[in-house]
Each structure stands twice: as C-alpha cells, then as structure tokens.
Protein backbone atom coordinates (compact mmCIF):
# COMPACT_ATOMS: atom_id res chain seq x y z
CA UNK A 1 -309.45 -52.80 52.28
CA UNK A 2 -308.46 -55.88 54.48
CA UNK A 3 -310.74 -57.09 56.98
CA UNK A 4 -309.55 -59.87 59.43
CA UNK A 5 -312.04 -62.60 60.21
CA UNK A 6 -310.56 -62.44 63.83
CA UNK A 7 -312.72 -59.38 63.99
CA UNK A 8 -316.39 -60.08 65.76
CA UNK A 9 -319.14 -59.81 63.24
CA UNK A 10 -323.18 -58.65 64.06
CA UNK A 11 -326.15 -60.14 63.35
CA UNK A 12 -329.57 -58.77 63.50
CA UNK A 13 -331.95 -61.83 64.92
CA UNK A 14 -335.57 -60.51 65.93
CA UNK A 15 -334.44 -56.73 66.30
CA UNK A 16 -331.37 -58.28 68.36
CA UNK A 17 -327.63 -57.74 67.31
CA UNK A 18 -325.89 -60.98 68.13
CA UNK A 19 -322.15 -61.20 67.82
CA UNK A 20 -320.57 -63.49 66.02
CA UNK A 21 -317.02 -65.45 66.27
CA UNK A 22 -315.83 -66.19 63.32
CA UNK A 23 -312.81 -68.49 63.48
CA UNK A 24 -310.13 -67.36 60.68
CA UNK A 25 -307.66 -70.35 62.07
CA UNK A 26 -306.85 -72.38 58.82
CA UNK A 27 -308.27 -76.19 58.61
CA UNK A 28 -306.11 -79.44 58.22
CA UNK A 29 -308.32 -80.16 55.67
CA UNK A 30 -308.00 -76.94 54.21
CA UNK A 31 -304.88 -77.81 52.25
CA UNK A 32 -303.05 -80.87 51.02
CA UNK A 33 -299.74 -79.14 52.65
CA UNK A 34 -300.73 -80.87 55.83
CA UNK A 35 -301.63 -84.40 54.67
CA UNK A 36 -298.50 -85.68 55.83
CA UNK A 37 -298.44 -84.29 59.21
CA UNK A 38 -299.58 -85.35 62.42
CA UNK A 39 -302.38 -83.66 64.45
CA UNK A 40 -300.03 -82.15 67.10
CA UNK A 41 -297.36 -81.03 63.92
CA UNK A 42 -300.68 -79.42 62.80
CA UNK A 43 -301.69 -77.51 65.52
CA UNK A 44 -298.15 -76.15 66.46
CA UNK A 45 -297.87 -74.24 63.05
CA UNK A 46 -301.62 -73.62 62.07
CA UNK A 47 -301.52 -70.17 63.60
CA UNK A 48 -297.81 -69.27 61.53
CA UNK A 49 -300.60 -68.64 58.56
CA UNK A 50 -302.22 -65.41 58.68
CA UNK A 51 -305.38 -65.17 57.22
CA UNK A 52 -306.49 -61.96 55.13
CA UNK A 53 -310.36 -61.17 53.27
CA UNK A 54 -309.70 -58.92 50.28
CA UNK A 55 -312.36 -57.28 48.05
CA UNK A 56 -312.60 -57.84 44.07
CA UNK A 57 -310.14 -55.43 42.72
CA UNK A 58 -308.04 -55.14 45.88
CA UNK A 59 -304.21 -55.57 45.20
CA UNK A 60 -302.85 -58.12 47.84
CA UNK A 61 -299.27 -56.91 46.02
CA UNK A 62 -298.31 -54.24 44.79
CA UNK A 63 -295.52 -53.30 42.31
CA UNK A 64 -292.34 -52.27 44.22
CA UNK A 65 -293.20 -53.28 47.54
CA UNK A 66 -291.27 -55.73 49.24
CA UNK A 67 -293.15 -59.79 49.26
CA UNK A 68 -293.50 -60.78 52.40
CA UNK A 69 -295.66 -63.59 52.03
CA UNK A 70 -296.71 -66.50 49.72
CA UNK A 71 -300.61 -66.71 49.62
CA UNK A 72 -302.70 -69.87 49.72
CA UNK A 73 -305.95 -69.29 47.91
CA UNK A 74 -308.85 -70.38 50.68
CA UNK A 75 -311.60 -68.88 47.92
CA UNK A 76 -311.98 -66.48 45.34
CA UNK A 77 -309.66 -65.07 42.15
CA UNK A 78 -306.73 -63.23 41.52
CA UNK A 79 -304.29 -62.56 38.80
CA UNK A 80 -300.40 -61.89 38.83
CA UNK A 81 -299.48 -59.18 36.41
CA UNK A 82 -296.94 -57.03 34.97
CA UNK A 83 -297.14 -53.50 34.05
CA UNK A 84 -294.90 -51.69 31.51
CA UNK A 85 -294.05 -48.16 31.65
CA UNK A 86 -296.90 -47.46 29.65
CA UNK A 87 -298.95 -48.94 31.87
CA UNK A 88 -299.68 -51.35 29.51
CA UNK A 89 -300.72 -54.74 31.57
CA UNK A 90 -299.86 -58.69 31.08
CA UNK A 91 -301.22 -61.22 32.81
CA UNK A 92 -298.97 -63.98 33.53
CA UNK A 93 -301.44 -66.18 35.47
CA UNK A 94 -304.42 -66.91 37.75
CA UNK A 95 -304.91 -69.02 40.96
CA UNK A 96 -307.85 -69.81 42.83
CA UNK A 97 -309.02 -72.33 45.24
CA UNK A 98 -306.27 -74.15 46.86
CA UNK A 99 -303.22 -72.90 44.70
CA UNK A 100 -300.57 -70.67 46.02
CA UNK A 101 -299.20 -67.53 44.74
CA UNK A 102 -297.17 -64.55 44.89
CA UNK A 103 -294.50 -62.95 43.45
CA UNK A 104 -292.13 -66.06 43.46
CA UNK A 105 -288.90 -64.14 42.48
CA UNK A 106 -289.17 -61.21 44.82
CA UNK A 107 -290.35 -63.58 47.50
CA UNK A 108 -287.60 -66.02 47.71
CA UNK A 109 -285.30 -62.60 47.31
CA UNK A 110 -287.15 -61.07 49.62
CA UNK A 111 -286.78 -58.37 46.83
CA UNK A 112 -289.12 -55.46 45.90
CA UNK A 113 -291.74 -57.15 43.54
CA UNK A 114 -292.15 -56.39 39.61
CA UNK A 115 -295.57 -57.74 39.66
CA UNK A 116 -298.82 -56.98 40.85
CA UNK A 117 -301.27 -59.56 42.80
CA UNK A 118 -304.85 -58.48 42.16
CA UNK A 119 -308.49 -59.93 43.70
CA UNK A 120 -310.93 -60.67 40.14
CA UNK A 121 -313.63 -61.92 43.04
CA UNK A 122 -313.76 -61.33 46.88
CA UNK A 123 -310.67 -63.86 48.40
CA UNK A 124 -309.78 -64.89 51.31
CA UNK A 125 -305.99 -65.75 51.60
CA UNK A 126 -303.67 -67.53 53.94
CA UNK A 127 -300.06 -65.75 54.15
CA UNK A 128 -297.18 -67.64 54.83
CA UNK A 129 -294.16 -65.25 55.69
CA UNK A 130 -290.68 -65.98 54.33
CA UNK A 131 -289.03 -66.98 58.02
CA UNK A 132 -292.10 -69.31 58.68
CA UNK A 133 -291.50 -70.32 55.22
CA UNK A 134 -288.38 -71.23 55.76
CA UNK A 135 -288.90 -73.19 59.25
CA UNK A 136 -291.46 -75.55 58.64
CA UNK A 137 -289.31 -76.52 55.56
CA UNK A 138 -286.90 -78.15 57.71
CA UNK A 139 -288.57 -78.60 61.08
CA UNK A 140 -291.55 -80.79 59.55
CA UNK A 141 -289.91 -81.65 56.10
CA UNK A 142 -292.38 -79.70 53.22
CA UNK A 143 -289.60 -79.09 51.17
CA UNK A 144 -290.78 -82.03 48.94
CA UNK A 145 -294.58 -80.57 49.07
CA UNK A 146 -293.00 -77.25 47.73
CA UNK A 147 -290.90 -78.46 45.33
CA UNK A 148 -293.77 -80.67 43.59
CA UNK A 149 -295.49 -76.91 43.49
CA UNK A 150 -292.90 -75.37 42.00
CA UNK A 151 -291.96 -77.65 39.13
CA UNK A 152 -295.52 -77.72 37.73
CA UNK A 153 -295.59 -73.96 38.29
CA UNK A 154 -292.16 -73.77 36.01
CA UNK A 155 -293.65 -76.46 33.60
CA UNK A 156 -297.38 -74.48 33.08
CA UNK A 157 -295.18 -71.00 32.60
CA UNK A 158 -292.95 -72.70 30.23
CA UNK A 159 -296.31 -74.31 28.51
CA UNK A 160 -297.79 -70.72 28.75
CA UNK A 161 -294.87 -69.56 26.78
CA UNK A 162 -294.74 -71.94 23.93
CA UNK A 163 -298.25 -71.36 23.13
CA UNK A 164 -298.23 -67.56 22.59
CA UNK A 165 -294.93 -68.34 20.69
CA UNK A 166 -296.59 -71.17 18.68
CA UNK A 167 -300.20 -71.35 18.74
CA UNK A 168 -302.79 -69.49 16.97
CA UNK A 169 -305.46 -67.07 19.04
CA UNK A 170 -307.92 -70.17 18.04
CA UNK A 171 -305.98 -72.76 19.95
CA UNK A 172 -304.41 -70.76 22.61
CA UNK A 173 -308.65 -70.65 23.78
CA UNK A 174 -309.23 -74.04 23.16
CA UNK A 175 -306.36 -74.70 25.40
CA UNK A 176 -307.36 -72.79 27.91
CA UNK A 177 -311.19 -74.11 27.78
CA UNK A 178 -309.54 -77.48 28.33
CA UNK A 179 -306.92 -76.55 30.87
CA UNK A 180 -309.41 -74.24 32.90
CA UNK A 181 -313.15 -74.81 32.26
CA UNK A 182 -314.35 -74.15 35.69
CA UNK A 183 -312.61 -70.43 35.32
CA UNK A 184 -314.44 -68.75 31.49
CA UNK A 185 -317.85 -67.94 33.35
CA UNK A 186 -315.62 -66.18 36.45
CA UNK A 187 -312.94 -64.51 34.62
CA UNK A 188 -313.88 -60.89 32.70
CA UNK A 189 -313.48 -61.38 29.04
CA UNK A 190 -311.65 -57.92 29.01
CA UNK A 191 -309.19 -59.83 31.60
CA UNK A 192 -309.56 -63.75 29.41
CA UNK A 193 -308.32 -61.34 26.70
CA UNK A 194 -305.27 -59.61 27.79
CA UNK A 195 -304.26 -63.15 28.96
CA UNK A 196 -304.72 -64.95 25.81
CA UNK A 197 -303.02 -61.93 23.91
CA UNK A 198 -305.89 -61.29 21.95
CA UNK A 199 -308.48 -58.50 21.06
CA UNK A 200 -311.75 -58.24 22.97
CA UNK A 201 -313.77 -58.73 19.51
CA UNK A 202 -311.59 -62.26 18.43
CA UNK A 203 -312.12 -63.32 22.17
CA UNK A 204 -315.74 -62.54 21.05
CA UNK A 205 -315.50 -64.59 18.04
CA UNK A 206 -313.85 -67.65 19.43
CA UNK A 207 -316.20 -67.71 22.33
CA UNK A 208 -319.23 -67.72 20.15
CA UNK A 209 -317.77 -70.10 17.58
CA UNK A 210 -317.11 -72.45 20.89
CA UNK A 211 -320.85 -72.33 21.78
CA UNK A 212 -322.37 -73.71 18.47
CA UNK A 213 -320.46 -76.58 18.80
C-alpha cells in the first residue's frame, strides 16, 4: 500500500503522542536534474514531483495499466520485469538511489505498459507525470539532462544484451560484481538469478567460487 509522507506521523515521547511533519517536498540536492537551475526555477517546479513510500514487494506498475509517471529513485530497490503467458518472469533491470525508471515505451506512448515495476526493499519514489514531463523540457531546458539518461540507458540494455548472447554464466557475474558491487548483498539471489539467466545452484557456485578469491 502507498503511504504519502504528507500524512502527519505519531510519536510516543514520555507516554505523550507528538505529531510529526514530515516534509515529502523533494530537495535541490536531491537530484542532479536541478544542478543547472536557479533557486527560484527550483522552487516553481519542486512540487510538479509527487512523492510516493512503497513497501518491499509492492508493484509501483503494473502490467496493462496505463504509465503515468517516470519515477526517480529517492531510496530503496526495484526491478522492471516482463512476464510471459506462463507467467514465467525476466528481469530486464534494477534502479536504486538516484536513477529513474519506468516503463520507458508505454510512458512516452502514454500506452498500457508490458512490464511490471516492483519494490525488492521499502522505496520512496518521486513521480514525474508525462505533461509535467513534457513542460519543464522546454520551459527550463532538461531536454539535454534527459537525453544524457537515456543514451546510457540504451547503451547498458544493449550491453545487457550482448552478454547473455555472448558471455558465459561465469562472466555475465563477474560483470555484474564489477558493474554493481554495492547491489549482491541487497538483491535476493532467487532475483540475481533470474537476471543473470542462470540456475539458483550455478548462482550458488559462482558466488562461492567469487569468495575464495
């Protein structure tokens, strides 16, 4: 379930419940989006980003369902996935702290979405909706900031790509070990697996044969 930050939060001091503010309003320093904007450019779109708190396992999209928003990843993990009519599920990516995501196709579209967005850890998430998406484009010139996004987005997927195509289980882990170390102690190795196209027992192997090293 969503829960808005807007919303006032308790706390029990000394047998006392004290309310709490908490301030969802995203921070200049939040994101490099805003580096090249003034303070007053800031502060007239700041509130155009809607912020969201998701639980682990919560789907922030869902397959079918038109995309709305892209997401800016304040903290936490999710994955973007696809699902065959088996049910059967591939992981195309992850993004945490400070990357964006969504379903990119069905967003610019503004299309129903093939792909699910799901939470691995609590998140908290800053939505950007297509119009607003679209404005501060133009009116404050981020089109640059965007397109820098998307071209290493298109160059890891085409990366992605060429190493299940190419590589062997062995080096698509060693790739990702040197790509993403921060992320093997926070992603499931049920999840690491299904993303690396590999069994649960070779992720197993490989993992273990990483450690003696």
């Amino acid at each position: 379930m969503q829960q808005s930050r807007t919303e006032a939060e308790t706390k029990t001091i000394l047998g006392k419940k004290i309310i709490l503010k908490m301030d969802s309003s995203i921070k200049k320093n939040d994101t490099d989006l805003f580096k090249s904007l003034t303070d007053n450019e800031f502060l007239e779109i700041k509130d155009l980003f809607q912020y969201n708190k998701y639980k682990k396992g919560d789907f922030i999209i869902t397959e079918n369902s038109i995309v709305k928003h892209v997401y800016f990843i304040q903290s936490g993990l999710v994955k973007l996935s696809y699902f065959d009519n088996d049910n059967k599920e591939f992981i195309l990516s992850f993004a945490h702290e400070n990357w964006w995501e969504t379903d990119f196709s069905a967003f610019y579209n503004q299309t129903k979405s093939s792909l699910a967005l799901q939470c691995i850890e609590d998140t908290e998430t800053y939505g950007l909706s297509f119009d607003d998406y679209l404005t501060i484009l133009v009116k404050y010139n981020l089109s640059n900031y965007f397109l820098d996004k998307s071209i290493k987005g298109h160059i890891a997927s085409q990366n992605r790509i060429l190493s299940l195509l190419k590589n062997s289980p062995k080096e698509r882990y060693e790739q990702f070990l040197q790509l993403y170390p921060s992320l093997l102690q926070r992603i499931p190795k049920s999840v690491l697996s299904l993303y690396l196209g590999v069994s649960r027992e070779t992720l197993s192997r490989l993992y273990k044969g990483s450690r003696r090293k």
